[in-house]
N, C-alpha and C. Protein backbone atom coordinates (compact mmCIF):
# COMPACT_ATOMS: atom_id res chain seq x y z
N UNK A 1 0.84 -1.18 0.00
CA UNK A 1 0.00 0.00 0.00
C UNK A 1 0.88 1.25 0.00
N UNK A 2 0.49 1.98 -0.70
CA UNK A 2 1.26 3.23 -1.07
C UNK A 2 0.86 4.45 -0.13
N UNK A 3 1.33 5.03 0.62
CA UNK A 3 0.86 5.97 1.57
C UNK A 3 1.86 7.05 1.06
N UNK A 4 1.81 8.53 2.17
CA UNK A 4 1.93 9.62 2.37
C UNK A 4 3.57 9.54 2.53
N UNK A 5 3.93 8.68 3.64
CA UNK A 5 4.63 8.27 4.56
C UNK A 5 5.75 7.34 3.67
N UNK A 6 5.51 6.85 2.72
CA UNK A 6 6.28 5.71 2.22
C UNK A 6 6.23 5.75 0.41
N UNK A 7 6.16 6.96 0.19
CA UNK A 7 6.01 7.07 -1.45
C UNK A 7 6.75 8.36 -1.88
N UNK A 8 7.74 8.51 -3.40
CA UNK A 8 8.25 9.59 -3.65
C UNK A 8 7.61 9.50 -4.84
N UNK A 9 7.94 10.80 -5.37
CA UNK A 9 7.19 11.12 -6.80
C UNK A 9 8.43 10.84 -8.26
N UNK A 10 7.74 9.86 -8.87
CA UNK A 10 8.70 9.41 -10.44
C UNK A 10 8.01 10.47 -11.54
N UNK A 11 6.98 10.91 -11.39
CA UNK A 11 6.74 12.06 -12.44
C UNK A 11 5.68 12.90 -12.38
N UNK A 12 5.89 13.99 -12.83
CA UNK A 12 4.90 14.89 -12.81
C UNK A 12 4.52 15.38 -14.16
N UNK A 13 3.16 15.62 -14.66
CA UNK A 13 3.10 15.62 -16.22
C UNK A 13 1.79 16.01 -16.23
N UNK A 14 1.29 17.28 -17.77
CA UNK A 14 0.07 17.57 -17.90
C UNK A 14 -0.30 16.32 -18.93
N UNK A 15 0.86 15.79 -19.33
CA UNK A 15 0.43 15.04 -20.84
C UNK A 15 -0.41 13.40 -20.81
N UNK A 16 -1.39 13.32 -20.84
CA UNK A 16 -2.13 12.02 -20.40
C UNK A 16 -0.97 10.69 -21.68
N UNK A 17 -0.54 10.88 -22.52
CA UNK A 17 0.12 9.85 -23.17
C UNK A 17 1.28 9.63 -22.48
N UNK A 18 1.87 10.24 -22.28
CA UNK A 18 2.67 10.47 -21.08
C UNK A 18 2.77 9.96 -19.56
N UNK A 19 1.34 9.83 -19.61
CA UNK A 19 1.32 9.14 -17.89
C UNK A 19 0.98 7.81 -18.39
N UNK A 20 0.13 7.63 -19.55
CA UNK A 20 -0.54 6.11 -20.08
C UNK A 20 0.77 5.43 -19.90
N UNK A 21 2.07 5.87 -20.76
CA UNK A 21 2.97 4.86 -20.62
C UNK A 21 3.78 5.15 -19.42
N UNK A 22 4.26 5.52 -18.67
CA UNK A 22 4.70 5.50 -17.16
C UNK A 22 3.55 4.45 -17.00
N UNK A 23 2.56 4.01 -16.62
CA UNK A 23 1.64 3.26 -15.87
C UNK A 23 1.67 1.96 -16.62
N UNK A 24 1.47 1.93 -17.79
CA UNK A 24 1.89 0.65 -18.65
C UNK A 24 3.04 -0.18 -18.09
N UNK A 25 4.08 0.85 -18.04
CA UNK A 25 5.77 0.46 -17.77
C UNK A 25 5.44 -0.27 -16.36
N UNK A 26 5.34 0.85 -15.57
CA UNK A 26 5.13 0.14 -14.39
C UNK A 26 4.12 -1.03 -13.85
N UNK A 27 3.07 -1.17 -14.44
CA UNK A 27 2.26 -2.43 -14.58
C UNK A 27 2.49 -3.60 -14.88
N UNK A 28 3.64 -3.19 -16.29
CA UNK A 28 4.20 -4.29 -16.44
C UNK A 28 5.41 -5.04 -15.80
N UNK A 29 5.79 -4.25 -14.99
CA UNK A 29 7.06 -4.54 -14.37
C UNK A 29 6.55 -5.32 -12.59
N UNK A 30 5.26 -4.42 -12.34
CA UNK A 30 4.55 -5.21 -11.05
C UNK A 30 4.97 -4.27 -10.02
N UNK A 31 5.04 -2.45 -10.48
CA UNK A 31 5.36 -1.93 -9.83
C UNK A 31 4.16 -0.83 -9.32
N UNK A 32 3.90 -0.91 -8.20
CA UNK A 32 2.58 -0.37 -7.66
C UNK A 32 2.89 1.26 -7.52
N UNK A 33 1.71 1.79 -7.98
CA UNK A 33 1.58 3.41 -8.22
C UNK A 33 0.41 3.82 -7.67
N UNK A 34 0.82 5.51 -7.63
CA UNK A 34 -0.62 6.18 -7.19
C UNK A 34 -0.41 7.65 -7.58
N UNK A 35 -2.17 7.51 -8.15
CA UNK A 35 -1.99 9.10 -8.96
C UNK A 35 -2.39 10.12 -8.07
N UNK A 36 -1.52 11.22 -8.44
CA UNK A 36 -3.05 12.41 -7.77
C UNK A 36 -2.80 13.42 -9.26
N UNK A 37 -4.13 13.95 -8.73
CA UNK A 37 -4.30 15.17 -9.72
C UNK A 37 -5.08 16.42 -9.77
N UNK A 38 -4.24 17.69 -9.88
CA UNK A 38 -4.36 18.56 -9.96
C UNK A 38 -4.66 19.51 -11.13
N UNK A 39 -5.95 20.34 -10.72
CA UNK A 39 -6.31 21.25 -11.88
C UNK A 39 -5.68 22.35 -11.74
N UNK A 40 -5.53 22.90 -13.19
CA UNK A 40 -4.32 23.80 -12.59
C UNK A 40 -4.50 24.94 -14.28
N UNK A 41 -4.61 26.50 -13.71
CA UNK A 41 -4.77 27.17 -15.15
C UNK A 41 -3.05 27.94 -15.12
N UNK A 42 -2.50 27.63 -14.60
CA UNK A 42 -0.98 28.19 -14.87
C UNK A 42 -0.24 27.17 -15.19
N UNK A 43 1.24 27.64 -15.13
CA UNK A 43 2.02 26.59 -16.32
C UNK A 43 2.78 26.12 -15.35
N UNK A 44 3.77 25.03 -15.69
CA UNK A 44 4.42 24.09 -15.14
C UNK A 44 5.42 22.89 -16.37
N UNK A 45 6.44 22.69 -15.09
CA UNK A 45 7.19 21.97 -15.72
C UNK A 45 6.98 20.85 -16.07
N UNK A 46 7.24 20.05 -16.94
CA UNK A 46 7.04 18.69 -16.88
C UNK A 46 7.67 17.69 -16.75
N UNK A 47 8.38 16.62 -15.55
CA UNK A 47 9.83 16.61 -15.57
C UNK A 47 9.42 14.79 -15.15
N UNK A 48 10.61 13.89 -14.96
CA UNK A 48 10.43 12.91 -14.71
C UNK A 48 11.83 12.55 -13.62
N UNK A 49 10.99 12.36 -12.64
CA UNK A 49 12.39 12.25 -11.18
C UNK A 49 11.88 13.96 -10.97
N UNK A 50 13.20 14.09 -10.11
CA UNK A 50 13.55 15.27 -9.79
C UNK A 50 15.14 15.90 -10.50
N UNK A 51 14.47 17.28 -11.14
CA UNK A 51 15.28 18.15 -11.33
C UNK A 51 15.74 17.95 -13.02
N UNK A 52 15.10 16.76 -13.50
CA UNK A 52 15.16 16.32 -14.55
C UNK A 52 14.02 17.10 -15.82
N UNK A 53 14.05 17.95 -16.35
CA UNK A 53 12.93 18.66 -17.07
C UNK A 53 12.78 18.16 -18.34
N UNK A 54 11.81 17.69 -19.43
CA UNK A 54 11.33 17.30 -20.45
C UNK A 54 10.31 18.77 -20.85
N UNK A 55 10.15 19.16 -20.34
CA UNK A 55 9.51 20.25 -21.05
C UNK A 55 8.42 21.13 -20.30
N UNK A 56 7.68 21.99 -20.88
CA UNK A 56 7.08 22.82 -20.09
C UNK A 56 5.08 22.72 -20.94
N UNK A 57 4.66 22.31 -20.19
CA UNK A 57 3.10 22.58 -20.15
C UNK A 57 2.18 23.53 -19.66
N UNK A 58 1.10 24.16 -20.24
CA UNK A 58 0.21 24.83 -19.34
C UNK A 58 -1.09 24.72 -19.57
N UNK A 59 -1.61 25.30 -18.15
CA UNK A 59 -2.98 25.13 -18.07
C UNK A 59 -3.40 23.13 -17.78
N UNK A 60 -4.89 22.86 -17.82
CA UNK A 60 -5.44 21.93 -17.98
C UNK A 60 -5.04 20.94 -16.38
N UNK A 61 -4.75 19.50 -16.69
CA UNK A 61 -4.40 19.22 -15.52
C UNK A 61 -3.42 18.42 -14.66
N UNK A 62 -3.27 18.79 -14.06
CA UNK A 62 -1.04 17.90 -13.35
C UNK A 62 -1.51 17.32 -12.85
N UNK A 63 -0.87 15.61 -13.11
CA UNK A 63 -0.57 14.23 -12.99
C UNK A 63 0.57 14.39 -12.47
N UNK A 64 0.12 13.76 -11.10
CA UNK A 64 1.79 13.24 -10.08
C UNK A 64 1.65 11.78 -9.78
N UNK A 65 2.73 11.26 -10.85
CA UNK A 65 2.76 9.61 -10.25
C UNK A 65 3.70 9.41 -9.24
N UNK A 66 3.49 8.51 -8.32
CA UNK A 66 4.17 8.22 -7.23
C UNK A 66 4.48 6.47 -7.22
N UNK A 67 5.20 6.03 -6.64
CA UNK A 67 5.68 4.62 -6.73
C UNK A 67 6.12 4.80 -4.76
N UNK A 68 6.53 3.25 -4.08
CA UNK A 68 7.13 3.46 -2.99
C UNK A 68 8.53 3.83 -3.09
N UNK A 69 9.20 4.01 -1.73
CA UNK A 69 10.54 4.68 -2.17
C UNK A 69 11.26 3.55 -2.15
N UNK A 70 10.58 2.09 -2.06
CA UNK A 70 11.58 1.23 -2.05
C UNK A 70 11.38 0.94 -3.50
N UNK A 71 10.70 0.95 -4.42
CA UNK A 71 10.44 1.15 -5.40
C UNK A 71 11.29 2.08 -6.81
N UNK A 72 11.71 3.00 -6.06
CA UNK A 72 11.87 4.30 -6.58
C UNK A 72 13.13 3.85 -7.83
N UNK A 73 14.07 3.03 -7.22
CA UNK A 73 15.29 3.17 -8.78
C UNK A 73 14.50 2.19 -9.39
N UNK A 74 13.88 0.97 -9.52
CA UNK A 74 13.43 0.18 -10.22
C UNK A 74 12.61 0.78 -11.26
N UNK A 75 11.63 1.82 -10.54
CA UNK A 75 10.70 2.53 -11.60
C UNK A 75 11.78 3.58 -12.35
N UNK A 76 12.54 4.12 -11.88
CA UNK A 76 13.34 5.36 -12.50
C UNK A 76 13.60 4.27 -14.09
N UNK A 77 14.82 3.64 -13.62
CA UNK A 77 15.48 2.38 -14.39
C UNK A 77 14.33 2.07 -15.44
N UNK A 78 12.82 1.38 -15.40
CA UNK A 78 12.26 1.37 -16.05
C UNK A 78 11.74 2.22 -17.05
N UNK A 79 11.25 3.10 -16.58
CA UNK A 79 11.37 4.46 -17.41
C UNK A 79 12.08 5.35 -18.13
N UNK A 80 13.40 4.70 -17.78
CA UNK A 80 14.79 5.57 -18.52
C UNK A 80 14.83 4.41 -19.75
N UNK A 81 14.43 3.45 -19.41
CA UNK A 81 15.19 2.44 -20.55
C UNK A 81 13.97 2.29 -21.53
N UNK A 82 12.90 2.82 -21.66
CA UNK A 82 11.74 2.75 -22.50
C UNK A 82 12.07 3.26 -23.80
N UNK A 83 12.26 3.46 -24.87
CA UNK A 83 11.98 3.93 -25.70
C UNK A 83 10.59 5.15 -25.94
N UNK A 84 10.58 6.41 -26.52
CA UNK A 84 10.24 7.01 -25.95
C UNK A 84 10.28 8.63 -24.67
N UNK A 85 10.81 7.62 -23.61
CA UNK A 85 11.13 8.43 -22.21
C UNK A 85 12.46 8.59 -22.28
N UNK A 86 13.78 8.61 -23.28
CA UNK A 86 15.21 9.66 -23.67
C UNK A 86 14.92 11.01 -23.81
């Protein structure tokens, strides 16, 4: 179970194709996630990890996926090696 307490964030993103495959990846790998989401009319980065930027979005609405932190390089690792997520 993914809590407050025991989860870091692998991405943040307005782009729903974008989160489809993060969640694919991780589904397929058997790696448990949890979304939240925020409406949002100003802009924002769109980055994957931290400090890592892919680009800039605005308006509409921010997707924060989260994984556990024991979790955390397995999902990174997965997501770096996708085709795609370079």
């Amino acid at each position: 179970m993914i809590t407050v307490f025991n989860r870091k964030e692998l991405i943040t993103t307005y782009d729903m194709d974008e989160l489809a495959n993060a969640k694919d990846d991780l589904r397929n790998a058997g790696i448990d996630f949890k979304i939240s989401k925020k409406h949002s009319n100003g802009g924002s980065i769109s980055r994957i990890g931290r400090g890592m930027n892919i680009g800039i979005k605005y308006g509409g609405v921010e997707y924060t996926l989260y994984v556990r932190e024991q979790d955390y390089k397995n999902a990174v690792f997965i997501i770096h090696n996708k085709e795609g997520w370079k």
